[in-house]
Structure formats: C-alpha cells, structure tokens
Protein backbone atom coordinates (compact mmCIF):
# COMPACT_ATOMS: atom_id res chain seq x y z
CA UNK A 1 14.57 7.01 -6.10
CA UNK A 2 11.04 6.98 -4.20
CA UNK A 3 8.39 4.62 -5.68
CA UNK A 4 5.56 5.69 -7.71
CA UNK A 5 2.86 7.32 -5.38
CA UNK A 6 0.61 4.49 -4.47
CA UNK A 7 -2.78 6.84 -5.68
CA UNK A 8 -3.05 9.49 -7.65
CA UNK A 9 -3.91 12.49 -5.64
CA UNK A 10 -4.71 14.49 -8.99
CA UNK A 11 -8.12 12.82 -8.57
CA UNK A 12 -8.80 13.10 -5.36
CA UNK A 13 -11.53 15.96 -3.85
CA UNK A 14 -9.49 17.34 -0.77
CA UNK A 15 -12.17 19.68 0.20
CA UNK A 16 -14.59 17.33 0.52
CA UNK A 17 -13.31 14.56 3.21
CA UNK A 18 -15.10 11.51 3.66
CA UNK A 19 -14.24 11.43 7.45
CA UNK A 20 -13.70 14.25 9.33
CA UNK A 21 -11.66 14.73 12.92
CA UNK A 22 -14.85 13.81 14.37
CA UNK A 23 -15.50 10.74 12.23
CA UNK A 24 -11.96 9.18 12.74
CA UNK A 25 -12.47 9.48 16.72
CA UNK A 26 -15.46 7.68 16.42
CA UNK A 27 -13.00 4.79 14.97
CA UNK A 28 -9.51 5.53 16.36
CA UNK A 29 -8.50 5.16 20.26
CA UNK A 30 -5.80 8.41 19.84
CA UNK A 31 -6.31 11.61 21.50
CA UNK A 32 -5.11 14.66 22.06
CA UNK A 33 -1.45 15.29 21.67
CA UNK A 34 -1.21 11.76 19.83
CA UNK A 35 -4.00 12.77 17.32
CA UNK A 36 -2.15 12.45 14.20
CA UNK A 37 -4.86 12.62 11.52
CA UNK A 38 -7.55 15.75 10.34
CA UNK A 39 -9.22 13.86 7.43
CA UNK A 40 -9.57 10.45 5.40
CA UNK A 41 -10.36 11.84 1.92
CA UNK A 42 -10.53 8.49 -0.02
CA UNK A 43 -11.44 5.01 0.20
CA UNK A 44 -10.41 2.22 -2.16
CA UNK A 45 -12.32 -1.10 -0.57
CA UNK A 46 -11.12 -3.06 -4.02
CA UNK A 47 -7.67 -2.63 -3.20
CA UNK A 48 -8.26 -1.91 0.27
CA UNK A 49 -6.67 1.35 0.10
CA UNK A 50 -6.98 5.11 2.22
CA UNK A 51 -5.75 8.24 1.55
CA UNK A 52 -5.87 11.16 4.57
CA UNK A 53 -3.88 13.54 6.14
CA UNK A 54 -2.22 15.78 8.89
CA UNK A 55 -2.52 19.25 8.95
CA UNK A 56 0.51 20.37 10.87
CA UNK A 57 0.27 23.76 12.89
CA UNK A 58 3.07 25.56 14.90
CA UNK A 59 1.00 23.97 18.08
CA UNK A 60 2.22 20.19 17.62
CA UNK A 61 3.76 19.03 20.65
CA UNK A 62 6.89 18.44 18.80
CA UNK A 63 7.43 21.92 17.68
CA UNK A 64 8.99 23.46 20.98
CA UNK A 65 11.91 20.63 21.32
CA UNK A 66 12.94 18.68 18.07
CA UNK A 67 14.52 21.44 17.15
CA UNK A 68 14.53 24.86 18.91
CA UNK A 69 14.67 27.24 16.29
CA UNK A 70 14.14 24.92 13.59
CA UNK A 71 11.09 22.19 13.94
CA UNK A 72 11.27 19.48 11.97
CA UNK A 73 8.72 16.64 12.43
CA UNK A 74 9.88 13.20 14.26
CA UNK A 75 9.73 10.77 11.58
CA UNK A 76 8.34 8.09 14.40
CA UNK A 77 5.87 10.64 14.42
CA UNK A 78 5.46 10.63 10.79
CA UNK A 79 5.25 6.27 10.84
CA UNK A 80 2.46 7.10 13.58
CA UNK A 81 0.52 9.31 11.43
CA UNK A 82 0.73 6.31 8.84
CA UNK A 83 -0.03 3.81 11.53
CA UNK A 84 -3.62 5.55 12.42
CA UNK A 85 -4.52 6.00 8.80
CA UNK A 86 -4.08 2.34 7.94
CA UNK A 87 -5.52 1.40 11.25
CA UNK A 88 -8.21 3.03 11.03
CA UNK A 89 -8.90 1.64 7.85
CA UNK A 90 -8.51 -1.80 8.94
CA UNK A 91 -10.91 -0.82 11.90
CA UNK A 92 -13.58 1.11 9.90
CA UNK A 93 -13.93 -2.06 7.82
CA UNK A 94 -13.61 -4.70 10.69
CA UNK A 95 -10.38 -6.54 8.76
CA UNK A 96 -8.99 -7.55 11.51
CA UNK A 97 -11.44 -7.71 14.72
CA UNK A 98 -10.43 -6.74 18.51
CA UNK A 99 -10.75 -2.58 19.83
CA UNK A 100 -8.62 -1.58 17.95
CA UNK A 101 -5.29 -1.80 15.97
CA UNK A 102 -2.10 -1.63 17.00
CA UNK A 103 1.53 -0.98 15.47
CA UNK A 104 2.79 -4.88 15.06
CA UNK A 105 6.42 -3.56 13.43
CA UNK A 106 7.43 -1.25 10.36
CA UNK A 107 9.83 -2.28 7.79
CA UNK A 108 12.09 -0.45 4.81
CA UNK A 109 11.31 3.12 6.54
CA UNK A 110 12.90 5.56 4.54
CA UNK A 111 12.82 9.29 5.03
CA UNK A 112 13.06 11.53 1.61
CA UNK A 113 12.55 14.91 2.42
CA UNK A 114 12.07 17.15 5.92
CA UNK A 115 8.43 18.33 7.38
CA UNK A 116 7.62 21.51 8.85
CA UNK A 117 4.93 22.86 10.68
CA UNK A 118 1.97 24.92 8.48
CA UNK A 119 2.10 22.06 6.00
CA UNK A 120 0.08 18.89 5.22
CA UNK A 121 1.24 15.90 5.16
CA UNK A 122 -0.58 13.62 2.75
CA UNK A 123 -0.80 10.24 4.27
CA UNK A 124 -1.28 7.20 1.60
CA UNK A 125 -1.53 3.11 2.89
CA UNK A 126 -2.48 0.12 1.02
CA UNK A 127 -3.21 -3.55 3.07
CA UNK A 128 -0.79 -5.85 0.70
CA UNK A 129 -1.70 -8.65 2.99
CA UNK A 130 -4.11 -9.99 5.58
CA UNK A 131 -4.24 -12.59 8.24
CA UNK A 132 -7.53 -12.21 9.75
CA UNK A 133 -7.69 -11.56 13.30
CA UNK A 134 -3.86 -12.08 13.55
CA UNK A 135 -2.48 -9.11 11.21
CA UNK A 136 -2.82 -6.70 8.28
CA UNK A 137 0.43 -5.64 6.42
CA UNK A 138 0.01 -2.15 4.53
CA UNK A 139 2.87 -0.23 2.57
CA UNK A 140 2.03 3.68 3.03
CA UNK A 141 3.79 6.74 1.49
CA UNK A 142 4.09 10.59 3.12
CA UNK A 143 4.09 13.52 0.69
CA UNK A 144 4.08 17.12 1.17
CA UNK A 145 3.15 19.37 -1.71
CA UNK A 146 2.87 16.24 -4.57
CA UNK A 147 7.23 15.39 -3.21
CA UNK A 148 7.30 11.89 -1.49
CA UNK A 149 8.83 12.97 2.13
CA UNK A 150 8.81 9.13 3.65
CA UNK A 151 7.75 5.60 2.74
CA UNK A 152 7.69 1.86 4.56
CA UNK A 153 5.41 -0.60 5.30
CA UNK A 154 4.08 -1.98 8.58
CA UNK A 155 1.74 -4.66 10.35
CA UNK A 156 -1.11 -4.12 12.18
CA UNK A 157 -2.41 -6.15 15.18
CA UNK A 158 -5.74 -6.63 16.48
CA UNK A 159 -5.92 -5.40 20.34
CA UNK A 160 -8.35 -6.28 23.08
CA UNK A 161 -8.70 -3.62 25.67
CA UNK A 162 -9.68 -6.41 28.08
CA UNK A 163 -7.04 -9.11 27.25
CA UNK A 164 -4.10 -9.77 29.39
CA UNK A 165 -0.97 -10.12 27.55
CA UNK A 166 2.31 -11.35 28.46
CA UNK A 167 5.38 -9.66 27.21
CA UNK A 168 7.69 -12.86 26.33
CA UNK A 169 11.06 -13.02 28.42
C-alpha cells in the first residue's frame, strides 16, 4: 500500500506555477534531453517542501526505444525527475552550498503504477534531513492523475564545478 501523498494537491493552483521552464534553468545545471521538469507549482519553506512536474510528450528521448510499440517511462528516469525537483529546491534556497546538487544515492524505490507519454507526472519531495554543505535527504512521491505511480527517498550532495574529486579505489 503506497503512503499518504506527502501534499495535498487538491490545494494546489496548477495553472499558475511559481517557476516556470525558464525559472528552473536559471537554478538547475540540466539541459536538453535530460530536462526533466516544466514547472515548480508550490513551495513549503516550513517544512522545506516542493511540488512540480513533468509534462511528458511523445518527443521524450525515451519514447522511440524503451519500448517500441509501447513506451513506458524509465523509472531511473522517473528518480531523475525527483532528483531535479528536490535539487533544485535545495539550490533555490542555498541548503546546501556548491553549483549545484547532485544525486548522493536513493533508497526504498518502489514503482506502483506505469507512465506514458501525454501525461504529467506530478513530482512531490520533502528534505527530512540536512547536513549542511555535506547532504540533504528528501523522501519524494510520483503521481499521475491523483494514483501514486513511484516513491523513495534520496540524498543530495553539494557539487563544485571546479573541484577535483577522486573516485575512491
């Protein structure tokens, strides 16, 4: 049984974003192909929470090869549309310093229901801990049409663009 939705979306304006595609590129390093947010629609900085979302369109670069015939999204894709939401939360308020943030692991992934293109995917994350400057854990939820689709949690890590890091043997 999926847990209880971490916001209630029946209160939440979804024609009225708070960031746009434009705003979260101001604040998030992905492009292009690996773009995997339209719009932040809320911001809880008491329980340093962020609801957004993914329009999905038949043009996703997914689409052609997972599966012919039958797209379904990649659920790593899914955990990295989850990923930029909380990170750019984390980023937007300066929680955890460096460029930007990056994936520092994911836990208790589970995937509920199947998502297709021409859909959005409602994109929910909520920091249930933070280290500053070392990491930010945040449990985050999927949903498409008000049905949970997946759920996990995951740490973020502060990155420096101009740091040299050593991968450990």
């Amino acid at each position: 049984m999926p847990p209880p939705a971490l916001y209630d979306l029946s209160t939440i304006d979804f024609s009225r974003p708070i960031f746009d595609i434009e705003a979260i590129r101001r604040v998030n390093p992905q492009r292009n192909q690996m773009e995997q947010l339209t719009a932040v629609v809320y911001i809880d900085t008491v329980h340093h929470g962020v609801v957004g979302y993914k329009d999905i369109t038949e043009d996703e670069f997914w689409v052609p090869g997972h599966m012919p015939g039958f797209p379904l999204m990649p659920g790593v894709v899914m955990c990295e549309a989850a990923a930029q939401l909380a990170g750019f939360y984390a980023s937007k308020f300066k929680l955890l310093g460096g460029d930007f943030v990056g994936f520092g692991g994911m836990d208790e992934i589970r995937f509920r229901a199947p998502v297709f293109p021409n859909c959005r995917l409602v994109l929910m994350a909520r920091m249930k801990e933070l280290r500053p400057n070392r990491r930010a854990k945040f449990d985050f939820q999927g949903l498409v049409k008000d049905q949970i689709v997946f759920t996990g949690n995951m740490i973020g890590v502060p990155i420096m663009r101009n740091h040299e890091y050593h991968l450990s043997d």
